[in-house]
Protein backbone atom coordinates (compact mmCIF):
# COMPACT_ATOMS: atom_id res chain seq x y z
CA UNK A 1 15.35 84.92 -16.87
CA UNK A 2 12.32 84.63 -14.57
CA UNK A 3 10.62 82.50 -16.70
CA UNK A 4 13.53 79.89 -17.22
CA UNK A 5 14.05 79.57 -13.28
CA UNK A 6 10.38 78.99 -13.32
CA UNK A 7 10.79 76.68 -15.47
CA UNK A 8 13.45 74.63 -13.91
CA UNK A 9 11.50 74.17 -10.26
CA UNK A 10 8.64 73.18 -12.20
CA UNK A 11 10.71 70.15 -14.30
CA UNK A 12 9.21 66.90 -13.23
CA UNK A 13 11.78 64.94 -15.75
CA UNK A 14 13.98 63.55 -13.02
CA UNK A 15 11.28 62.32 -10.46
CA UNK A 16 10.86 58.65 -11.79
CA UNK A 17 14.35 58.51 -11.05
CA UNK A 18 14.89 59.60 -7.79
CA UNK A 19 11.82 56.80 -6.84
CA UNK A 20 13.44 54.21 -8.27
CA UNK A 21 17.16 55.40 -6.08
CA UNK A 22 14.98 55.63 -3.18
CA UNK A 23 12.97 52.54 -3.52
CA UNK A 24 16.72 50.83 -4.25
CA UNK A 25 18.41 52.10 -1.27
CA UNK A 26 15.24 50.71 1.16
CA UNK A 27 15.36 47.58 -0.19
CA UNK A 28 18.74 47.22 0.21
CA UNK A 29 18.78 48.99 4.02
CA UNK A 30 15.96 45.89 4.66
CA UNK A 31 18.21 43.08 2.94
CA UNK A 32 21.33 44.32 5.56
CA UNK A 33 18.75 44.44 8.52
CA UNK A 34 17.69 41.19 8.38
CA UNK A 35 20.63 39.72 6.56
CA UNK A 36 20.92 36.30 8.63
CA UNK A 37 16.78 35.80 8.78
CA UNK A 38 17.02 35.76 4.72
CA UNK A 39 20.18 33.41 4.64
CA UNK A 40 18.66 31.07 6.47
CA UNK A 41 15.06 30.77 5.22
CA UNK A 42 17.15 30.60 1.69
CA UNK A 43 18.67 27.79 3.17
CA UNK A 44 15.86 25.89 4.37
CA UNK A 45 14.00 26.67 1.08
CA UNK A 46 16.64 24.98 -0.62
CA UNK A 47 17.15 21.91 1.91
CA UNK A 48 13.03 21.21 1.94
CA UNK A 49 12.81 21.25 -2.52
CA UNK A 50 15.98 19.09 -2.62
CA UNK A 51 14.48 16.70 -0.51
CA UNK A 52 11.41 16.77 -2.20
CA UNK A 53 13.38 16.66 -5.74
CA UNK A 54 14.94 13.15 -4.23
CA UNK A 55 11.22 11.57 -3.54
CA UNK A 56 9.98 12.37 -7.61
């Protein structure tokens, strides 16, 4: 019994997957913080090759 709890707090199987839920959740935490500075550098990206689509 000893050995099988031992066992258990020494499992490393699930760590790639708890980086990959944390790495999710502060990417999406910094997309809602700056929310309006990404909509509208989108924007202008768009506007400026658009333009620049019209002069080729």
């Amino acid at each position: 019994m000893k050995k099988g709890l031992k066992d258990l707090f020494l499992e490393e199987d699930g760590i790639g997957t708890v980086e990959m839920i944390l790495i999710l959740v502060v990417l999406i935490a910094l997309v809602t913080i700056f929310k309006s500075q990404l909509t509208t550098l989108v924007g202008e990206l768009f506007t400026s090759l658009s333009e620049n689509a019209k002069g080729i």
